[in-house]
PDB file of N, CA and C in Angstrom:
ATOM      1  N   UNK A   1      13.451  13.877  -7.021  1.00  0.00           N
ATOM      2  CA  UNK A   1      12.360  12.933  -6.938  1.00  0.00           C
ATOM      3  C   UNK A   1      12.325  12.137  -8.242  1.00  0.00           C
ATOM      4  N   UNK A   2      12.020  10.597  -7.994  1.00  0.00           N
ATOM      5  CA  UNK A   2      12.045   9.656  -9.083  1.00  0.00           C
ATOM      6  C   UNK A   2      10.471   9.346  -9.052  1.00  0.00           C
ATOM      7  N   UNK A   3      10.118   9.068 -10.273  1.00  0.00           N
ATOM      8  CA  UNK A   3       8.450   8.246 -10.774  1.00  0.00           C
ATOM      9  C   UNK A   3       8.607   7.748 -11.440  1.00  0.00           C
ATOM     10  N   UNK A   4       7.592   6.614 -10.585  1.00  0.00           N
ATOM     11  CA  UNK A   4       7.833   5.495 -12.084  1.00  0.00           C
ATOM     12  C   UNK A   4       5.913   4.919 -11.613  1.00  0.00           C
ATOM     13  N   UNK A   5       4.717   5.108 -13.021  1.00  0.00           N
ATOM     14  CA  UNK A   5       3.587   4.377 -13.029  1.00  0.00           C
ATOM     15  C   UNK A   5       3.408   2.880 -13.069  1.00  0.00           C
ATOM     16  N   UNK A   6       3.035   2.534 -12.126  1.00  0.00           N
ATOM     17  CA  UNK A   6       3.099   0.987 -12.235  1.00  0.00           C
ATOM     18  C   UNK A   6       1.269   0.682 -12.235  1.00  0.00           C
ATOM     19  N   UNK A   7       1.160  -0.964 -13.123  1.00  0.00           N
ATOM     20  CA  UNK A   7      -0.217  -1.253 -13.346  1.00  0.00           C
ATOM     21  C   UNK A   7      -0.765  -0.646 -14.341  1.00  0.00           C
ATOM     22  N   UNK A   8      -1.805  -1.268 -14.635  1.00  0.00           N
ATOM     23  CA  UNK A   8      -2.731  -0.240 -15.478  1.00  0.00           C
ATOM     24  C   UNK A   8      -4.419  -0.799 -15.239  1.00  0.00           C
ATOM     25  N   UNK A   9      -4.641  -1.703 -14.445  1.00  0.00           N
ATOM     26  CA  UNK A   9      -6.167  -1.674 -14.630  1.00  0.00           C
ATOM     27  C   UNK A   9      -6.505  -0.289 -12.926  1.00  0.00           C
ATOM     28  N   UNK A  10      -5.446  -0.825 -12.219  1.00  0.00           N
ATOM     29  CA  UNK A  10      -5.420   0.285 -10.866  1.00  0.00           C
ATOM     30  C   UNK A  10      -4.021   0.852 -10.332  1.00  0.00           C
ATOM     31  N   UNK A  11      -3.326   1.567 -11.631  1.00  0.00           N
ATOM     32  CA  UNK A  11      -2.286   2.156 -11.489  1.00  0.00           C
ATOM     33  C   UNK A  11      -2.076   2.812 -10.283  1.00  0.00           C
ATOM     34  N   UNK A  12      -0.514   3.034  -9.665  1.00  0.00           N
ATOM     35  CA  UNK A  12      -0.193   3.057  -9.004  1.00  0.00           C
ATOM     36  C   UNK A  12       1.047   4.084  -8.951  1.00  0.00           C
ATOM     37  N   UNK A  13       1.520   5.326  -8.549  1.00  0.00           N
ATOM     38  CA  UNK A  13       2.612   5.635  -8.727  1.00  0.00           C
ATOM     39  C   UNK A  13       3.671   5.727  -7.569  1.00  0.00           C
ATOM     40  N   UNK A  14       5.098   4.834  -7.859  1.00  0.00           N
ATOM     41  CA  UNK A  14       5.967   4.973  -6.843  1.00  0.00           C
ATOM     42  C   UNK A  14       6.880   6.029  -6.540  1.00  0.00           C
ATOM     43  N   UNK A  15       7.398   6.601  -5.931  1.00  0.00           N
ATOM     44  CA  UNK A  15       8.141   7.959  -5.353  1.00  0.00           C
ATOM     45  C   UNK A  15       9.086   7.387  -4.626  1.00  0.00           C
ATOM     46  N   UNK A  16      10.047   8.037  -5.609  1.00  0.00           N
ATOM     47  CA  UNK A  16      11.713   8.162  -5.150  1.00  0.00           C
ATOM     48  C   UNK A  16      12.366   9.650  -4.301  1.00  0.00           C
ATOM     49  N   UNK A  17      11.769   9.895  -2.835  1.00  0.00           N
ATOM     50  CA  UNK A  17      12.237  10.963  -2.454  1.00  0.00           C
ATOM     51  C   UNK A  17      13.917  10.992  -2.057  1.00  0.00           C
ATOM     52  N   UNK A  18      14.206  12.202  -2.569  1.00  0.00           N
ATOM     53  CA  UNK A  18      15.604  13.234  -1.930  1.00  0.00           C
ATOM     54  C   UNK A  18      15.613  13.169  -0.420  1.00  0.00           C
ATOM     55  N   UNK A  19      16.690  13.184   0.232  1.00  0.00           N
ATOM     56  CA  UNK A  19      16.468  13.667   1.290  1.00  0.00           C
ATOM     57  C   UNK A  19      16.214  15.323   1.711  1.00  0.00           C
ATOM     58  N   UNK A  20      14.757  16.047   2.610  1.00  0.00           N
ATOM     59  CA  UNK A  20      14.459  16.786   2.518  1.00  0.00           C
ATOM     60  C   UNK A  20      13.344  17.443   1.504  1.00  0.00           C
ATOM     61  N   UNK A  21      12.963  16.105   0.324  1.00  0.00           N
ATOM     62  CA  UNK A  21      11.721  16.269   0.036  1.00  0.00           C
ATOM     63  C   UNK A  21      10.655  15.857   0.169  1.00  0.00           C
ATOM     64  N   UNK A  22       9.577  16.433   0.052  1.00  0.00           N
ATOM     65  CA  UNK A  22       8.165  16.536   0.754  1.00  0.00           C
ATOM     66  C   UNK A  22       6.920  15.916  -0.805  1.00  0.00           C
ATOM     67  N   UNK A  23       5.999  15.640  -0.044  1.00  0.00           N
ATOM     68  CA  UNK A  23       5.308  15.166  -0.922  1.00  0.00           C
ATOM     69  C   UNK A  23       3.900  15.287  -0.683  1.00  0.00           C
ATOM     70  N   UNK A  24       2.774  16.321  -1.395  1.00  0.00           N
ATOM     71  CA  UNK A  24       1.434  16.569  -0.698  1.00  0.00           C
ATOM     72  C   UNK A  24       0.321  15.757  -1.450  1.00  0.00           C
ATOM     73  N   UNK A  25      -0.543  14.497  -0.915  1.00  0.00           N
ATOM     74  CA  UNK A  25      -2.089  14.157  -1.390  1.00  0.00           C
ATOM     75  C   UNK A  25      -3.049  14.281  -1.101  1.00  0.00           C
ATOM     76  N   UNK A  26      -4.001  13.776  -1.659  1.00  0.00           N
ATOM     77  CA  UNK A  26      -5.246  14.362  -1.054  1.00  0.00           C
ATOM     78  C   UNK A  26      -5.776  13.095  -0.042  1.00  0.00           C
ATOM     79  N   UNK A  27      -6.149  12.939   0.770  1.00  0.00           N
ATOM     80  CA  UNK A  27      -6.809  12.585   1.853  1.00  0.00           C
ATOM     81  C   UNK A  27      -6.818  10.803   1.722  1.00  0.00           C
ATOM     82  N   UNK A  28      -6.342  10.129   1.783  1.00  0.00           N
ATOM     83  CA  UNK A  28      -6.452   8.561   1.605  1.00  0.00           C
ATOM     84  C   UNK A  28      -5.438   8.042   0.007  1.00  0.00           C
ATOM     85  N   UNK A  29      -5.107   8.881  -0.286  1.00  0.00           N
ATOM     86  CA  UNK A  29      -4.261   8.859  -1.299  1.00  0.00           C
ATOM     87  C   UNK A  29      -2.687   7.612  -1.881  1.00  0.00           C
ATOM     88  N   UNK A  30      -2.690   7.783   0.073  1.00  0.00           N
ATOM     89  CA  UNK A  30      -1.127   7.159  -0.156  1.00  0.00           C
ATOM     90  C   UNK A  30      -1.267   5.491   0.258  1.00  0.00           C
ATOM     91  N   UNK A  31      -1.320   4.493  -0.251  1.00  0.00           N
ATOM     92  CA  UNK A  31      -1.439   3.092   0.208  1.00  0.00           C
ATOM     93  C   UNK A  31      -0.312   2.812   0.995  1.00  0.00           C
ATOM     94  N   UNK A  32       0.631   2.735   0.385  1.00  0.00           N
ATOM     95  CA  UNK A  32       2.311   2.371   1.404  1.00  0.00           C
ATOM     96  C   UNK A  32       3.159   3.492   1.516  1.00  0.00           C
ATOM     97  N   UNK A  33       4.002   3.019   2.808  1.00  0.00           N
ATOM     98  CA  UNK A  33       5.502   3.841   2.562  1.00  0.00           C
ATOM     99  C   UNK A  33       6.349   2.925   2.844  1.00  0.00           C
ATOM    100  N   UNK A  34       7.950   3.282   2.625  1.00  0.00           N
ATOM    101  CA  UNK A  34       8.976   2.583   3.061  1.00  0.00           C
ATOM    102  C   UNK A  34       9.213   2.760   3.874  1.00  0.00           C
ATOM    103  N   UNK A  35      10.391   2.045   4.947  1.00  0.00           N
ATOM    104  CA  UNK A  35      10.742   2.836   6.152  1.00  0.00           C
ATOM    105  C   UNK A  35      11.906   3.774   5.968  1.00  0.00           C
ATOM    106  N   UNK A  36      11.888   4.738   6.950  1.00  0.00           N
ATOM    107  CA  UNK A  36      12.384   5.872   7.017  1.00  0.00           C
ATOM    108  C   UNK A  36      11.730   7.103   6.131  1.00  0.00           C
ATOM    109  N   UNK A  37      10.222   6.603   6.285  1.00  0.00           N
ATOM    110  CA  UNK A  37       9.763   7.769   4.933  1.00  0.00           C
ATOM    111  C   UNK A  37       9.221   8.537   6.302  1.00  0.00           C
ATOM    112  N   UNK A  38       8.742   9.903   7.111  1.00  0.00           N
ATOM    113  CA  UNK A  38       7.784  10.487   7.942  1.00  0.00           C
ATOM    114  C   UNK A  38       6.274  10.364   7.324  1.00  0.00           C
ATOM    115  N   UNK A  39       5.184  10.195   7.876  1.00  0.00           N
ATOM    116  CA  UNK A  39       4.222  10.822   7.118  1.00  0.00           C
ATOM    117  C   UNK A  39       3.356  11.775   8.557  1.00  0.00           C
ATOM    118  N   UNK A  40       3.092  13.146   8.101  1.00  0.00           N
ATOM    119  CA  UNK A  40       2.784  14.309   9.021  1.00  0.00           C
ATOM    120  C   UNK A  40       1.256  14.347   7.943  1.00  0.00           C
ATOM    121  N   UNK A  41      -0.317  14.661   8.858  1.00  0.00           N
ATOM    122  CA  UNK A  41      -1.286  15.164   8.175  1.00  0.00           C
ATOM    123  C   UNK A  41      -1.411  16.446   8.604  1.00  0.00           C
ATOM    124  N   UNK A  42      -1.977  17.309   7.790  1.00  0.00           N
ATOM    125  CA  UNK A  42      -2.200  18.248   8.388  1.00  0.00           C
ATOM    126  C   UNK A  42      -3.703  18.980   7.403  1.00  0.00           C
ATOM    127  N   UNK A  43      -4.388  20.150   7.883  1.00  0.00           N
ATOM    128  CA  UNK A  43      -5.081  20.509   6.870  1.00  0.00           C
ATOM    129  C   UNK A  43      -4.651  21.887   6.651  1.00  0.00           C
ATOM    130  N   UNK A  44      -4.737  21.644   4.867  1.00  0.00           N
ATOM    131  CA  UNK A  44      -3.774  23.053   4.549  1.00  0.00           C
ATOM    132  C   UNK A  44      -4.710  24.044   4.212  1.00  0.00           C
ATOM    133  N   UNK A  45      -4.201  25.172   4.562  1.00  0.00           N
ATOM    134  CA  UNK A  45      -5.060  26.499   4.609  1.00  0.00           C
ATOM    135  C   UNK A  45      -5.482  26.541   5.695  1.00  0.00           C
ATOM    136  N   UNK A  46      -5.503  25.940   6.745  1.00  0.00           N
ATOM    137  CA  UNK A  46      -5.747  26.179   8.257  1.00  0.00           C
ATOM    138  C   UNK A  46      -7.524  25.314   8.166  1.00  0.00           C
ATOM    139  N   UNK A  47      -8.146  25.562   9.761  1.00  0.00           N
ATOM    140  CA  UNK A  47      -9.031  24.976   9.572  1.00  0.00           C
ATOM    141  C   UNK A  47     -10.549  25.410   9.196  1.00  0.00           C
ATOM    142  N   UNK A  48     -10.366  26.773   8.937  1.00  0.00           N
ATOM    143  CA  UNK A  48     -11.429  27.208   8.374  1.00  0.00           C
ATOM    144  C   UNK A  48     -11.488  27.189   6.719  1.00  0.00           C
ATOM    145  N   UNK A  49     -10.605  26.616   6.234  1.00  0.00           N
ATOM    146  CA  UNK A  49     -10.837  26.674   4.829  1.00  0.00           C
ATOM    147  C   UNK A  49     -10.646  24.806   4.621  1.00  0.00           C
ATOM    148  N   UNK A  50     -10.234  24.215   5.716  1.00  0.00           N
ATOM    149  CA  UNK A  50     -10.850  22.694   6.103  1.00  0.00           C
ATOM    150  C   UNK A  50     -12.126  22.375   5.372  1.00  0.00           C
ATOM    151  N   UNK A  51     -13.172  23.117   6.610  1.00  0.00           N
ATOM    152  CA  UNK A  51     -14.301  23.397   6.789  1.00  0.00           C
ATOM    153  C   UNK A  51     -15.145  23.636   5.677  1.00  0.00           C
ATOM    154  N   UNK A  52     -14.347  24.820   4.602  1.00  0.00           N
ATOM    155  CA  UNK A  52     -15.281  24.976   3.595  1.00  0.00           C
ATOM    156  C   UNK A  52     -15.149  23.801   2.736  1.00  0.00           C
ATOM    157  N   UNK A  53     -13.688  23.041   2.437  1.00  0.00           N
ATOM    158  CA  UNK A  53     -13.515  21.942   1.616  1.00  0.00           C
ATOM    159  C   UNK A  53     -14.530  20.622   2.044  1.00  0.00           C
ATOM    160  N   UNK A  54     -14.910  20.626   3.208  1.00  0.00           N
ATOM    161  CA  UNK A  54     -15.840  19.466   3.536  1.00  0.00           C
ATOM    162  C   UNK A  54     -16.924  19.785   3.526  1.00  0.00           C
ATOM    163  N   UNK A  55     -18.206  21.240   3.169  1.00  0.00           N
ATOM    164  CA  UNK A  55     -18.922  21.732   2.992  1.00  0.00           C
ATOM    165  C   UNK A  55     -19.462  22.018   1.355  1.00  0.00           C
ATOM    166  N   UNK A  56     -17.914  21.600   0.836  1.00  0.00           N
ATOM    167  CA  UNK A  56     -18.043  21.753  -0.490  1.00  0.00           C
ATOM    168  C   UNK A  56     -17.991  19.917  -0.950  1.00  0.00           C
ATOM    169  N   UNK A  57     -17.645  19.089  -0.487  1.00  0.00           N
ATOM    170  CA  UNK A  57     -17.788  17.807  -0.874  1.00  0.00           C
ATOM    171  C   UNK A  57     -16.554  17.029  -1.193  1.00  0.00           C
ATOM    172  N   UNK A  58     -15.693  18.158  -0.102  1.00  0.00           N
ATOM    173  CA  UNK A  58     -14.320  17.267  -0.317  1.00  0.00           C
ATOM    174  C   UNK A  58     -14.197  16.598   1.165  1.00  0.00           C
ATOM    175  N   UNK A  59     -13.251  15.888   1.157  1.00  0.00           N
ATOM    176  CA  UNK A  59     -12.972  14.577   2.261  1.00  0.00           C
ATOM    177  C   UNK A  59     -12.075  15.681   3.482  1.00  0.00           C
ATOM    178  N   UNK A  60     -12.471  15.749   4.311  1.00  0.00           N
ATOM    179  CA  UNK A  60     -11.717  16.439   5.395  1.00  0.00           C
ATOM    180  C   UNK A  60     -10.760  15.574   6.793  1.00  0.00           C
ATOM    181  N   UNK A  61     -10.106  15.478   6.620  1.00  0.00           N
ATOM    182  CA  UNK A  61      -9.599  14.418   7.917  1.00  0.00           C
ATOM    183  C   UNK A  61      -8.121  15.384   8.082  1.00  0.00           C
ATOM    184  N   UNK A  62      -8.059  15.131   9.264  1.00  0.00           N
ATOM    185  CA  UNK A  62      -6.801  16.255   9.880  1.00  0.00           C
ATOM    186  C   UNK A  62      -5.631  15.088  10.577  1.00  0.00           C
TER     187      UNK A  62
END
């Protein structure tokens, strides 16, 4: 994987994936992809610990 920070009043970071690497954010995180990139959501820890993250004041979307 390559990084490179771009901007600075609303920086931005670009990602150079491998083939076969993966890349995890948090919930609205990612503005673009290229093509041939997948993007899969899922919620991690299953959905009862979803549940507590959106109970606790985090952003939940599956």
């Amino acid at each position: 994987m390559e990084y490179k920070i771009i901007g600075q009043t609303v920086p931005v970071v670009e990602l150079k994936l491998n083939a076969g690497e993966t890349v995890y954010t948090q919930s609205g995180g990612m503005a673009y992809q290229s093509e041939g990139i997948e993007m899969k959501t899922n919620a991690k820890g299953g959905i009862m610990q979803g549940i507590s993250r959106a109970f606790s004041g985090v952003t939940f979307r599956c």
